[in-house]
PDB file of N, CA and C in Angstrom:
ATOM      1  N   UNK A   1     212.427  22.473  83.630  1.00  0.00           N
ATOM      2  CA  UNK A   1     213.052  23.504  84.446  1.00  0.00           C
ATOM      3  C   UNK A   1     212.210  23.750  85.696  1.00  0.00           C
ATOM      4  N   UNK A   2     212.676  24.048  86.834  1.00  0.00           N
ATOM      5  CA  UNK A   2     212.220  24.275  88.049  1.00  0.00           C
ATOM      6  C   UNK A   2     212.392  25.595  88.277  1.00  0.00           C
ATOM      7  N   UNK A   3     211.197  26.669  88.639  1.00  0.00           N
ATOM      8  CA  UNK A   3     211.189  27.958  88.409  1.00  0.00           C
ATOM      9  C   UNK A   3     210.820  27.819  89.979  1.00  0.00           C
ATOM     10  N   UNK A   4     211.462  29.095  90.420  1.00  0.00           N
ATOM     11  CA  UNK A   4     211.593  28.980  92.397  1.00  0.00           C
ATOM     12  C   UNK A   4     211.112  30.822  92.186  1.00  0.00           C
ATOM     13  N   UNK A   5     210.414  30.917  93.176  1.00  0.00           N
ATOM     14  CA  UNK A   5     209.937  32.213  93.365  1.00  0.00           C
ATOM     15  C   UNK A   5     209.694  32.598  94.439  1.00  0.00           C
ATOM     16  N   UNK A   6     210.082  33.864  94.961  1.00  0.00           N
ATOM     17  CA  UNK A   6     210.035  34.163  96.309  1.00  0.00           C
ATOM     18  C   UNK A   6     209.230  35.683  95.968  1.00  0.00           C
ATOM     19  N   UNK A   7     208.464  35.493  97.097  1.00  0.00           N
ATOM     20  CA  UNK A   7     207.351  36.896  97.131  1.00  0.00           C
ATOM     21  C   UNK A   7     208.348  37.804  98.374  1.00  0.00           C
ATOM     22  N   UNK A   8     207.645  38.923  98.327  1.00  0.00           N
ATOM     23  CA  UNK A   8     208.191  39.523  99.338  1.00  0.00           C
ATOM     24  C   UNK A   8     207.149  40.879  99.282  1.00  0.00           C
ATOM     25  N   UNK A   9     207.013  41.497 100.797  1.00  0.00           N
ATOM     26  CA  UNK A   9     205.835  42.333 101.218  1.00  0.00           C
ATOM     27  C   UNK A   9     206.171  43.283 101.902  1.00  0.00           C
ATOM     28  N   UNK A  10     206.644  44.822 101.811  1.00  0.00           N
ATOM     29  CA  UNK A  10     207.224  45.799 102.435  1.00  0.00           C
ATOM     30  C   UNK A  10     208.650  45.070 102.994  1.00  0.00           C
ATOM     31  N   UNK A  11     209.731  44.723 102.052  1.00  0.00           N
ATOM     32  CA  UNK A  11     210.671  44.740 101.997  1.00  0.00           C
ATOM     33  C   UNK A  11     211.518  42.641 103.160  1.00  0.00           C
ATOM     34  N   UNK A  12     210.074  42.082 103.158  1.00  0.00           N
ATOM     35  CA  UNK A  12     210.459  40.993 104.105  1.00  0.00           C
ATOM     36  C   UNK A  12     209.922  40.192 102.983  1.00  0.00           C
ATOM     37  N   UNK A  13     210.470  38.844 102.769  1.00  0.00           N
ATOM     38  CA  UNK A  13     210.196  37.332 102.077  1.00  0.00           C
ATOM     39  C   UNK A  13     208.757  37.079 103.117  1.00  0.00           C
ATOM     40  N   UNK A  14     207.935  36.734 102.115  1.00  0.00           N
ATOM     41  CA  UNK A  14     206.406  35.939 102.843  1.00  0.00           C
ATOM     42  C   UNK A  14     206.038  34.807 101.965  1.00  0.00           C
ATOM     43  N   UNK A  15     206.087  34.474 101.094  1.00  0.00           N
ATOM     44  CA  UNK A  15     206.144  33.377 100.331  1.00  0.00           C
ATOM     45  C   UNK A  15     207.673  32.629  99.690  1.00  0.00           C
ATOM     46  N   UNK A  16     207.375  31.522  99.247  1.00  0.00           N
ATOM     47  CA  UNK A  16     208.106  30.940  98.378  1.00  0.00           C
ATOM     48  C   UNK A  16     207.008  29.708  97.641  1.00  0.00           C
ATOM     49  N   UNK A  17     207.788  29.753  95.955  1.00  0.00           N
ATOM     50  CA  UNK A  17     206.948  29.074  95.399  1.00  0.00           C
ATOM     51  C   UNK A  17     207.716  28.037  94.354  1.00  0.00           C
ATOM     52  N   UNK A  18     207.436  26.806  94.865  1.00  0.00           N
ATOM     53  CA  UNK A  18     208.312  26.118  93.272  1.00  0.00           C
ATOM     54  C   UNK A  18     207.634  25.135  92.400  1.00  0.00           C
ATOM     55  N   UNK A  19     207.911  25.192  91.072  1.00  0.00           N
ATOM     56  CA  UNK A  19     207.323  24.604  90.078  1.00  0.00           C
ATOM     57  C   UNK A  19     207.888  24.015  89.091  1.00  0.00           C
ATOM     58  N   UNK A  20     207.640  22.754  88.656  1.00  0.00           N
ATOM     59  CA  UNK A  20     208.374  21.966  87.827  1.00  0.00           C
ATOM     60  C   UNK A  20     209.322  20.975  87.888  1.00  0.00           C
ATOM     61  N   UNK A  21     210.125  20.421  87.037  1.00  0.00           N
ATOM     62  CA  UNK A  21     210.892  19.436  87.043  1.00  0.00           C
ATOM     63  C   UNK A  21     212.270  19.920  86.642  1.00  0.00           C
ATOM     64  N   UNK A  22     213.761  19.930  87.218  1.00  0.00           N
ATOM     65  CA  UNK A  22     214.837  20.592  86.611  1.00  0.00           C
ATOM     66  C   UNK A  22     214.932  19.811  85.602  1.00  0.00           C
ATOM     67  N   UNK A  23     214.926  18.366  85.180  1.00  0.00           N
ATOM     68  CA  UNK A  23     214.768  17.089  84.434  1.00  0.00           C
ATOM     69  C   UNK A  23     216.505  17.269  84.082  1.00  0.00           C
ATOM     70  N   UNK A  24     217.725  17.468  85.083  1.00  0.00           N
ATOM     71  CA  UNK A  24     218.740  17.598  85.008  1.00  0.00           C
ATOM     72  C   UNK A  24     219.388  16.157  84.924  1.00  0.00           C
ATOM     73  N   UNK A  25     218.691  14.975  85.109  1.00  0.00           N
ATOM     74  CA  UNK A  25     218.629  13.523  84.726  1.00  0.00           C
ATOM     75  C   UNK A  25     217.149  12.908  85.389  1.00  0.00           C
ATOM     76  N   UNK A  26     217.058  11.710  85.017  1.00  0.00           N
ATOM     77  CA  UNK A  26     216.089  10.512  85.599  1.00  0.00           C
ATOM     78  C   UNK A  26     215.654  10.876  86.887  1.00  0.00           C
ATOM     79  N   UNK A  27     214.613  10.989  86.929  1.00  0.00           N
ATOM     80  CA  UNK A  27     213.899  10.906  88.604  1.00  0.00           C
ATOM     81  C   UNK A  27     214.577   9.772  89.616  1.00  0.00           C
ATOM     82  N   UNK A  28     214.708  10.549  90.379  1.00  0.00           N
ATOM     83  CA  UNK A  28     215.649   9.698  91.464  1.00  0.00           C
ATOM     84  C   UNK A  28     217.119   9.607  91.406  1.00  0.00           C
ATOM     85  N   UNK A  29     217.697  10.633  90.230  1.00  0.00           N
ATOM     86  CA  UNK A  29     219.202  10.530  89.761  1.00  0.00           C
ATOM     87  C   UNK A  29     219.435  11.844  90.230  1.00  0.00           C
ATOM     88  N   UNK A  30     218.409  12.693  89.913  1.00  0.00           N
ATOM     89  CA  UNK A  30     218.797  14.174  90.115  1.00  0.00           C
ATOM     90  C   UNK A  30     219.229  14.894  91.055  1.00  0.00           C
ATOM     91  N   UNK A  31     220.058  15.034  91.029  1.00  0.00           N
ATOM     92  CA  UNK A  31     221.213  16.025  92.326  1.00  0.00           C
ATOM     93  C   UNK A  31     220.848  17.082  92.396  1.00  0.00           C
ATOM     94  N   UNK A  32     220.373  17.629  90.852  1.00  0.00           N
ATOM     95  CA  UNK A  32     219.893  19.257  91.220  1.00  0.00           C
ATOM     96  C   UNK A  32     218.540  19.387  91.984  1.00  0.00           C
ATOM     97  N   UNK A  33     217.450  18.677  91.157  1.00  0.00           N
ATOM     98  CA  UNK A  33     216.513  18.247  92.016  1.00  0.00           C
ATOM     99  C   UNK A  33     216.288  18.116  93.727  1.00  0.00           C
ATOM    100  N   UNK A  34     217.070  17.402  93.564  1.00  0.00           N
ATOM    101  CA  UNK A  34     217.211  17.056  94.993  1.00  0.00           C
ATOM    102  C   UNK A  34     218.044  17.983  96.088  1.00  0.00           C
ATOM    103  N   UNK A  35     218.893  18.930  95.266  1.00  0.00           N
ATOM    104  CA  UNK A  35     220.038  19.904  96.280  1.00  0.00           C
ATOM    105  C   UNK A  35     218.399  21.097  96.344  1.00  0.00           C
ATOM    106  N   UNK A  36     217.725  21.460  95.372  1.00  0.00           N
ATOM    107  CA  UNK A  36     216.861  22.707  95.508  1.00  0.00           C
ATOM    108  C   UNK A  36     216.052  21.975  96.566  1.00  0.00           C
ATOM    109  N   UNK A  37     215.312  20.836  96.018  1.00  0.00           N
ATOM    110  CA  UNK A  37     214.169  20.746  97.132  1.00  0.00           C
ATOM    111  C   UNK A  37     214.676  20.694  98.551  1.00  0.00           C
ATOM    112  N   UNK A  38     215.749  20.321  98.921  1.00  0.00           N
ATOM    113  CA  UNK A  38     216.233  20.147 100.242  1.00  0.00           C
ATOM    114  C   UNK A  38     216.648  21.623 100.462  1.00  0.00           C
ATOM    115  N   UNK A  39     217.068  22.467 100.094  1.00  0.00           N
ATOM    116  CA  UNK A  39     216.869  23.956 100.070  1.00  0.00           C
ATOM    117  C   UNK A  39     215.498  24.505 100.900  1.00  0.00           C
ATOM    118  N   UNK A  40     215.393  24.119 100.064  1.00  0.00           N
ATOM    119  CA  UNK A  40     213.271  25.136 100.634  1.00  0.00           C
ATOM    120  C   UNK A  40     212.456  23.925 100.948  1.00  0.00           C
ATOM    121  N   UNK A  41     212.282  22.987 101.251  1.00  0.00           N
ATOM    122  CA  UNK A  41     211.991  21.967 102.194  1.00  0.00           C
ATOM    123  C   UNK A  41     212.412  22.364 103.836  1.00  0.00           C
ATOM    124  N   UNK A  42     213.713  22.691 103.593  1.00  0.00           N
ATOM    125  CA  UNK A  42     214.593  22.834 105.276  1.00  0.00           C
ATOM    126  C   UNK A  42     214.213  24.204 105.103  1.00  0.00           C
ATOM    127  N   UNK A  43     213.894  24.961 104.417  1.00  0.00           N
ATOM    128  CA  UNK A  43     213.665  26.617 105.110  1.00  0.00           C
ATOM    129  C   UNK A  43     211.749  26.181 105.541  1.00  0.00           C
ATOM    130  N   UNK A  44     210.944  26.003 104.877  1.00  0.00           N
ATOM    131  CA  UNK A  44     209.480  25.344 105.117  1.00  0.00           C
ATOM    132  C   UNK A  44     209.643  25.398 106.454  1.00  0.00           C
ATOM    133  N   UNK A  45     210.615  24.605 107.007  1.00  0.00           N
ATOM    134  CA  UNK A  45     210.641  22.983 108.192  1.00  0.00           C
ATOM    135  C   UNK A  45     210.858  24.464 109.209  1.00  0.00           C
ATOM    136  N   UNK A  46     212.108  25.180 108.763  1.00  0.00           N
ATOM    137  CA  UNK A  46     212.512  26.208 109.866  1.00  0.00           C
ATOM    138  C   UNK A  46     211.101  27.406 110.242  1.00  0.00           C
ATOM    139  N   UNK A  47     210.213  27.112 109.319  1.00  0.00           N
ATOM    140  CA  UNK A  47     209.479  28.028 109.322  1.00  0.00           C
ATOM    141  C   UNK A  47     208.280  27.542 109.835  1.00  0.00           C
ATOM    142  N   UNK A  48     208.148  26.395 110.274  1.00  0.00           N
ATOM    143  CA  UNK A  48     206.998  26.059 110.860  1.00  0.00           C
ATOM    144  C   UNK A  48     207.485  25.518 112.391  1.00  0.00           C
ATOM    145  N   UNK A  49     209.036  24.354 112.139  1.00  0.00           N
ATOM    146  CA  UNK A  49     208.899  24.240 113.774  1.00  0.00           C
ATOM    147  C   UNK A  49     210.217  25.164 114.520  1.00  0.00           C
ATOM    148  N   UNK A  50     211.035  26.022 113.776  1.00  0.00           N
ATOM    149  CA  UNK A  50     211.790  27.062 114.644  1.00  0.00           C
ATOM    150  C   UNK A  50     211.207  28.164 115.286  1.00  0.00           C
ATOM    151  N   UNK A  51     210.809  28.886 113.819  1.00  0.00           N
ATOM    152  CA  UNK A  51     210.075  30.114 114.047  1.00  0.00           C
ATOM    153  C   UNK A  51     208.626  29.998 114.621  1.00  0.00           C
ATOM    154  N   UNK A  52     207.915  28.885 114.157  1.00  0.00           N
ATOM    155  CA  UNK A  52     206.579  28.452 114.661  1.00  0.00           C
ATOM    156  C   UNK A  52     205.150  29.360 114.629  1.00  0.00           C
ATOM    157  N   UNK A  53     205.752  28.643 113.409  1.00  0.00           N
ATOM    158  CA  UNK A  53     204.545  29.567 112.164  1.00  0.00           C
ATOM    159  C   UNK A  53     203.606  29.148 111.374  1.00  0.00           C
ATOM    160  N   UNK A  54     202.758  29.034 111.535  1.00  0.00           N
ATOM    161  CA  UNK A  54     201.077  28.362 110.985  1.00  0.00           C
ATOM    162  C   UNK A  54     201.378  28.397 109.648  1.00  0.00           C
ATOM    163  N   UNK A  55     202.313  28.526 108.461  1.00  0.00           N
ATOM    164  CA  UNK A  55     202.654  28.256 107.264  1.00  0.00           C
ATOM    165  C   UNK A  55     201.367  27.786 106.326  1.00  0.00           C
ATOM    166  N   UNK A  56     200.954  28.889 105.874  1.00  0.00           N
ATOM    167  CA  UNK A  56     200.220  28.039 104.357  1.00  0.00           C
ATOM    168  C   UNK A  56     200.712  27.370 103.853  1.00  0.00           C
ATOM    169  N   UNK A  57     200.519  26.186 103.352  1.00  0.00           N
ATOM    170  CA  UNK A  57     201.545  24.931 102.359  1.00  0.00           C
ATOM    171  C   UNK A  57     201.011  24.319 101.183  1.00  0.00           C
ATOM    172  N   UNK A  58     201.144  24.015 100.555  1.00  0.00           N
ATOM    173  CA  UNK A  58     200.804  23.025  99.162  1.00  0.00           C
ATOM    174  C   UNK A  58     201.616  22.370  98.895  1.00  0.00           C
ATOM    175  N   UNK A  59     201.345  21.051  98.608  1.00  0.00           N
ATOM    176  CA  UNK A  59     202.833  20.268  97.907  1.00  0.00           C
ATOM    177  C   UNK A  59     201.705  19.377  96.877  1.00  0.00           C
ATOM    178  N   UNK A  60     202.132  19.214  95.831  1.00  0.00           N
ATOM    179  CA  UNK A  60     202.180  18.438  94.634  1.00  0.00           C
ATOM    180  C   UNK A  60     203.220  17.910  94.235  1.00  0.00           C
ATOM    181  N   UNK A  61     203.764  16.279  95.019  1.00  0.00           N
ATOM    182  CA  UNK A  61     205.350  16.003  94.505  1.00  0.00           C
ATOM    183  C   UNK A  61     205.206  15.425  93.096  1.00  0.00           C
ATOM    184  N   UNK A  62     203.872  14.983  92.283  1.00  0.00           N
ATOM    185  CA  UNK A  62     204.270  13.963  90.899  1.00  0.00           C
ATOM    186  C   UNK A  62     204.354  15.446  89.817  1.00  0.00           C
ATOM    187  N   UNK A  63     203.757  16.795  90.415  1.00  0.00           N
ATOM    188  CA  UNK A  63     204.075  18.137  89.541  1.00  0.00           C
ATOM    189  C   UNK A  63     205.527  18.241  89.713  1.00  0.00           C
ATOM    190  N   UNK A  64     205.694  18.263  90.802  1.00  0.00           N
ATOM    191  CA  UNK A  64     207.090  19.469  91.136  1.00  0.00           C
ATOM    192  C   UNK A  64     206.473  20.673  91.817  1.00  0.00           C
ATOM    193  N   UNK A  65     205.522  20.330  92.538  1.00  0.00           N
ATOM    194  CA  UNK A  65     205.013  21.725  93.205  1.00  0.00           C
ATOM    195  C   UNK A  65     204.931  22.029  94.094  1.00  0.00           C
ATOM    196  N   UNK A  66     205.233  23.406  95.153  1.00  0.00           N
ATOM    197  CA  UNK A  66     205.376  23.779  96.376  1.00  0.00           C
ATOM    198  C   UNK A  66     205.312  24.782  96.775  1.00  0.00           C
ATOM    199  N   UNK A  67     204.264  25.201  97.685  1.00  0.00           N
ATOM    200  CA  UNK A  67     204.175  27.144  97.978  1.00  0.00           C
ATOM    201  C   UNK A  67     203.877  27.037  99.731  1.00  0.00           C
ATOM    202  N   UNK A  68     204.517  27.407  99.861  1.00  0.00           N
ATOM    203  CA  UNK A  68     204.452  27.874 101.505  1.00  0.00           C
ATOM    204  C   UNK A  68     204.139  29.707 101.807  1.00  0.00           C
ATOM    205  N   UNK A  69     203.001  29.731 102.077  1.00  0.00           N
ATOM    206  CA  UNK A  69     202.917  31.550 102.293  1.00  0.00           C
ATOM    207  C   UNK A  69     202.953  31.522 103.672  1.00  0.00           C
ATOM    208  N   UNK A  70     203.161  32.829 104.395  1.00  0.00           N
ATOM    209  CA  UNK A  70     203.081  33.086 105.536  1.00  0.00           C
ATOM    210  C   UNK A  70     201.787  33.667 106.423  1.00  0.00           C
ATOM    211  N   UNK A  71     201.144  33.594 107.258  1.00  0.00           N
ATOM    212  CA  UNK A  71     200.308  34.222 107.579  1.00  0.00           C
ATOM    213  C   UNK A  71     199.900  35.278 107.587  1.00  0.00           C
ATOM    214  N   UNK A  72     199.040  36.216 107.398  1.00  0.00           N
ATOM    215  CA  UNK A  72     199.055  38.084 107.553  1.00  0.00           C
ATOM    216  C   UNK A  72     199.061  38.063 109.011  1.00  0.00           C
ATOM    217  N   UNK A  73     198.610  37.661 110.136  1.00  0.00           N
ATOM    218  CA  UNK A  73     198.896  37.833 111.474  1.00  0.00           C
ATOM    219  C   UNK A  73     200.292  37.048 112.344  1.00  0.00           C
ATOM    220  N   UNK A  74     201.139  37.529 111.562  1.00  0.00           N
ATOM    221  CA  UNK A  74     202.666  36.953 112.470  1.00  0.00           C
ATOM    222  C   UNK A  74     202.845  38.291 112.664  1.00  0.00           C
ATOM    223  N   UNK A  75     203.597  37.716 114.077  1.00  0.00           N
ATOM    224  CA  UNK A  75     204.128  38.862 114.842  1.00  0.00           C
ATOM    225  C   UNK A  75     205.573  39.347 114.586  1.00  0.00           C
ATOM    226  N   UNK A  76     205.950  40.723 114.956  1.00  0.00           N
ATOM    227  CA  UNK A  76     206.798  41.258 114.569  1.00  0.00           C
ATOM    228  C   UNK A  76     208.408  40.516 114.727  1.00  0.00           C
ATOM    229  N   UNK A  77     208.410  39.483 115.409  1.00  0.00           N
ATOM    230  CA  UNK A  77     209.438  38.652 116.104  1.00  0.00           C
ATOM    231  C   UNK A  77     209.431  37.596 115.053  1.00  0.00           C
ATOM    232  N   UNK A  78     208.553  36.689 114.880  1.00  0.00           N
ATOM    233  CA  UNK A  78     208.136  36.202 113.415  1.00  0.00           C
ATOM    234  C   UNK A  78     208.106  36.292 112.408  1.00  0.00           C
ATOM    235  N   UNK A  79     207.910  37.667 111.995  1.00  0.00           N
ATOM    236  CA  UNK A  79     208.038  38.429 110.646  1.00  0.00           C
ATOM    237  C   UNK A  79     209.809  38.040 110.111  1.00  0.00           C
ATOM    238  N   UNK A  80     210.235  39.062 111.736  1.00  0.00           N
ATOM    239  CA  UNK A  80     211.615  38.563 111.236  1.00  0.00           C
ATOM    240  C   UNK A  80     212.643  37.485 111.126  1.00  0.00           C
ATOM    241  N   UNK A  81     212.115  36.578 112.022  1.00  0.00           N
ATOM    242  CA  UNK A  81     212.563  35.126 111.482  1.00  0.00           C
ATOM    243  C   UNK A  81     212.281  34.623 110.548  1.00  0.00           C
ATOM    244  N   UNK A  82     211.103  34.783 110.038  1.00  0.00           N
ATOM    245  CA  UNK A  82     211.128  34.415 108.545  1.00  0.00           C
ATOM    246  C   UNK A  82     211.417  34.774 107.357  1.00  0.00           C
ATOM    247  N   UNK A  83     211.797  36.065 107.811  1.00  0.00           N
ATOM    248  CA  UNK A  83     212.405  37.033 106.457  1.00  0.00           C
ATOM    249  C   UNK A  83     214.343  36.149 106.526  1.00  0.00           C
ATOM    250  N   UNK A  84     214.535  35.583 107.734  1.00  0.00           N
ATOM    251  CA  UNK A  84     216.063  35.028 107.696  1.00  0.00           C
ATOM    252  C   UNK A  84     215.939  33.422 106.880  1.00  0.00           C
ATOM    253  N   UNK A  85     214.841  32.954 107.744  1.00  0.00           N
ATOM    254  CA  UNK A  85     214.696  31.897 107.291  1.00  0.00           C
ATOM    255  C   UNK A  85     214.533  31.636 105.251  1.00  0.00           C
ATOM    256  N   UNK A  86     214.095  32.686 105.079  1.00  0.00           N
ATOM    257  CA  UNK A  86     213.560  32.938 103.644  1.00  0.00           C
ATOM    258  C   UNK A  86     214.711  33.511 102.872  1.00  0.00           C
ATOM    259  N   UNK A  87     215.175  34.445 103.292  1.00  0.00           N
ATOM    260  CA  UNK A  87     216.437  34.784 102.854  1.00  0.00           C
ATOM    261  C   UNK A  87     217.339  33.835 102.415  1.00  0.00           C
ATOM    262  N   UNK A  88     217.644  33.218 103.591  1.00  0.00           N
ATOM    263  CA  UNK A  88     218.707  32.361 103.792  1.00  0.00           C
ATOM    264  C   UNK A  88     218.333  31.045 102.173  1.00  0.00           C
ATOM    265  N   UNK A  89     217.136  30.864 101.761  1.00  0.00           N
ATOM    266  CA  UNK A  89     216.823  29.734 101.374  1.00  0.00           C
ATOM    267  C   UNK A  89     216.937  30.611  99.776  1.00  0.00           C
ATOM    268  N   UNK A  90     216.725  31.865  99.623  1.00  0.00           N
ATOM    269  CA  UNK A  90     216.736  32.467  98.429  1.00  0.00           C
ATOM    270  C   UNK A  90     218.397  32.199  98.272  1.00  0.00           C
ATOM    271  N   UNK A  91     219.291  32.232  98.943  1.00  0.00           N
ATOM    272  CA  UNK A  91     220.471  32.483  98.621  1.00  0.00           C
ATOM    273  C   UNK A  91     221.017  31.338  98.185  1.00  0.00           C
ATOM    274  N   UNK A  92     220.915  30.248  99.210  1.00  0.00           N
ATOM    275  CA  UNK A  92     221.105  28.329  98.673  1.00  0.00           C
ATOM    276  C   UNK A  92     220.295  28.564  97.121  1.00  0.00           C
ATOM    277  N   UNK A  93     219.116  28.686  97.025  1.00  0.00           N
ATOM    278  CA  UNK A  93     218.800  28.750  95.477  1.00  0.00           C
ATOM    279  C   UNK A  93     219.546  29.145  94.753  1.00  0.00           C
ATOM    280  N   UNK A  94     219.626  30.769  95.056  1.00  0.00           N
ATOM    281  CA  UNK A  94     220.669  31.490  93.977  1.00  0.00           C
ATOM    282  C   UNK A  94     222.085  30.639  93.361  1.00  0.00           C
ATOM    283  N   UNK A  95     222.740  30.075  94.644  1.00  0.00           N
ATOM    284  CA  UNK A  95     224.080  29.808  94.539  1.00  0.00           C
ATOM    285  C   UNK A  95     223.544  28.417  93.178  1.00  0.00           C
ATOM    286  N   UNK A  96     222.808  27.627  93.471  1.00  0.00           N
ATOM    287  CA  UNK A  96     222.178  26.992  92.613  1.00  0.00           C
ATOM    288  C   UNK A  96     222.076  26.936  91.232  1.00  0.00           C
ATOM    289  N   UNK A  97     221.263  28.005  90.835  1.00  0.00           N
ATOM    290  CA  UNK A  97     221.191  28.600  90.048  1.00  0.00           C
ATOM    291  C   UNK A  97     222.438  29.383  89.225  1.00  0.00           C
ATOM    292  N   UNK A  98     223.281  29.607  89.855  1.00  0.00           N
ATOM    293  CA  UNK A  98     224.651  30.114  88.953  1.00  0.00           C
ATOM    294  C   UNK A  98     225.285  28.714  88.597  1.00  0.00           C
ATOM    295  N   UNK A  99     225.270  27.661  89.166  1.00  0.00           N
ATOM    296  CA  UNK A  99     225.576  26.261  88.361  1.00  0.00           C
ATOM    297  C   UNK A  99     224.609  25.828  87.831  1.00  0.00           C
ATOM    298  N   UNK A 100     223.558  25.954  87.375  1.00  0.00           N
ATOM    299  CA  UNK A 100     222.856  25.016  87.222  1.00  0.00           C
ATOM    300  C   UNK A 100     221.979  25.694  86.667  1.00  0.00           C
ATOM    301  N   UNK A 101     221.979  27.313  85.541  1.00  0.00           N
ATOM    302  CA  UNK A 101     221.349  27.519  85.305  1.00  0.00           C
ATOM    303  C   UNK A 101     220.286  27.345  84.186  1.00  0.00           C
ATOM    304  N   UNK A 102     220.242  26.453  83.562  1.00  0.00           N
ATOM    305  CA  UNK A 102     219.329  25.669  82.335  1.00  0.00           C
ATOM    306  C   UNK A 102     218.481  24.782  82.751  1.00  0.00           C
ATOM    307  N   UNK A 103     218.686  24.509  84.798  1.00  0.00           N
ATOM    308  CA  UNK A 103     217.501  23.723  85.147  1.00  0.00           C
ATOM    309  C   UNK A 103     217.083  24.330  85.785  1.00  0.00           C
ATOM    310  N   UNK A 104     217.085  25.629  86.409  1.00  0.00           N
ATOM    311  CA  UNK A 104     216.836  26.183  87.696  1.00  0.00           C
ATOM    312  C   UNK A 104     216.655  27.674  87.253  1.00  0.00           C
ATOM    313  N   UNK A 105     215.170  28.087  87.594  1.00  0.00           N
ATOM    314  CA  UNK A 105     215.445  29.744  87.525  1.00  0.00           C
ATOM    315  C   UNK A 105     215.029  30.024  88.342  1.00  0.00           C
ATOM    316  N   UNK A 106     215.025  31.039  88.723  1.00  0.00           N
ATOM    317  CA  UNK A 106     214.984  31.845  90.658  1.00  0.00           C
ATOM    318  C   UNK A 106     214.733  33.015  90.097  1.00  0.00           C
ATOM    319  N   UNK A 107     213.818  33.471  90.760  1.00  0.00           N
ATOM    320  CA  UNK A 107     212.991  35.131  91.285  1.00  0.00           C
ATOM    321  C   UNK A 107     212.386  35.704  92.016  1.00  0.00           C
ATOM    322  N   UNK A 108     212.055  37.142  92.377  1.00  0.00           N
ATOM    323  CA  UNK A 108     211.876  37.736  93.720  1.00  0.00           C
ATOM    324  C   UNK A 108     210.860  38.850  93.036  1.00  0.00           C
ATOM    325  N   UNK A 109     209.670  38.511  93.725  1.00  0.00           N
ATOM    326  CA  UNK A 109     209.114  39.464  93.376  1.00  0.00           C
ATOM    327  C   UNK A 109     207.905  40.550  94.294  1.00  0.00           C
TER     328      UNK A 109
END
């Protein structure tokens, strides 16, 4: 199972975090796999070259692992692009997650 987690800090998304394998088939078969990571991969991407944001990152692809935090010094213009950008990527999860929920769990904390 692939557990997706989104932080959030006086009411804005500043992290996202994912872990694991949905193992929804064979590596390299997986649709679910592959629909989440392209999810929060493309919010990452929006968050470093839209919004243009020094992004903390980690990736471990043979785990299943991925955390992108945000900086404590983004600016207020920043803040809020990434609370869309982040949003936006919690919601592609969610929708996810209502099909697909035995490989995929999603939380906000």
């Amino acid at each position: 199972m692939t557990k997706v987690k989104f932080s959030r800090k006086n009411g804005r998304f500043v992290a996202v975090e994912c872990s694991g394998h949905s193992d929804y088939a064979e590596h390299g078969m997986d649709i679910v796999c592959a629909a989440l990571s392209s999810v929060i991969q493309t919010a990452v991407l929006g968050l470093m070259q839209v919004a243009g944001i020094g992004v903390g990152y980690e990736v471990d692809e043979e785990k299943g692992y991925l955390k992108a935090t945000l900086p404590k010094d983004v600016s207020p213009s920043q803040a809020h692009d990434a609370d869309v950008i982040l949003k936006t990527a919690y919601l592609g999860a969610s929708d996810l997650y209502e099909q697909f929920s035995d490989y995929i769990n999603v939380e906000v904390e």
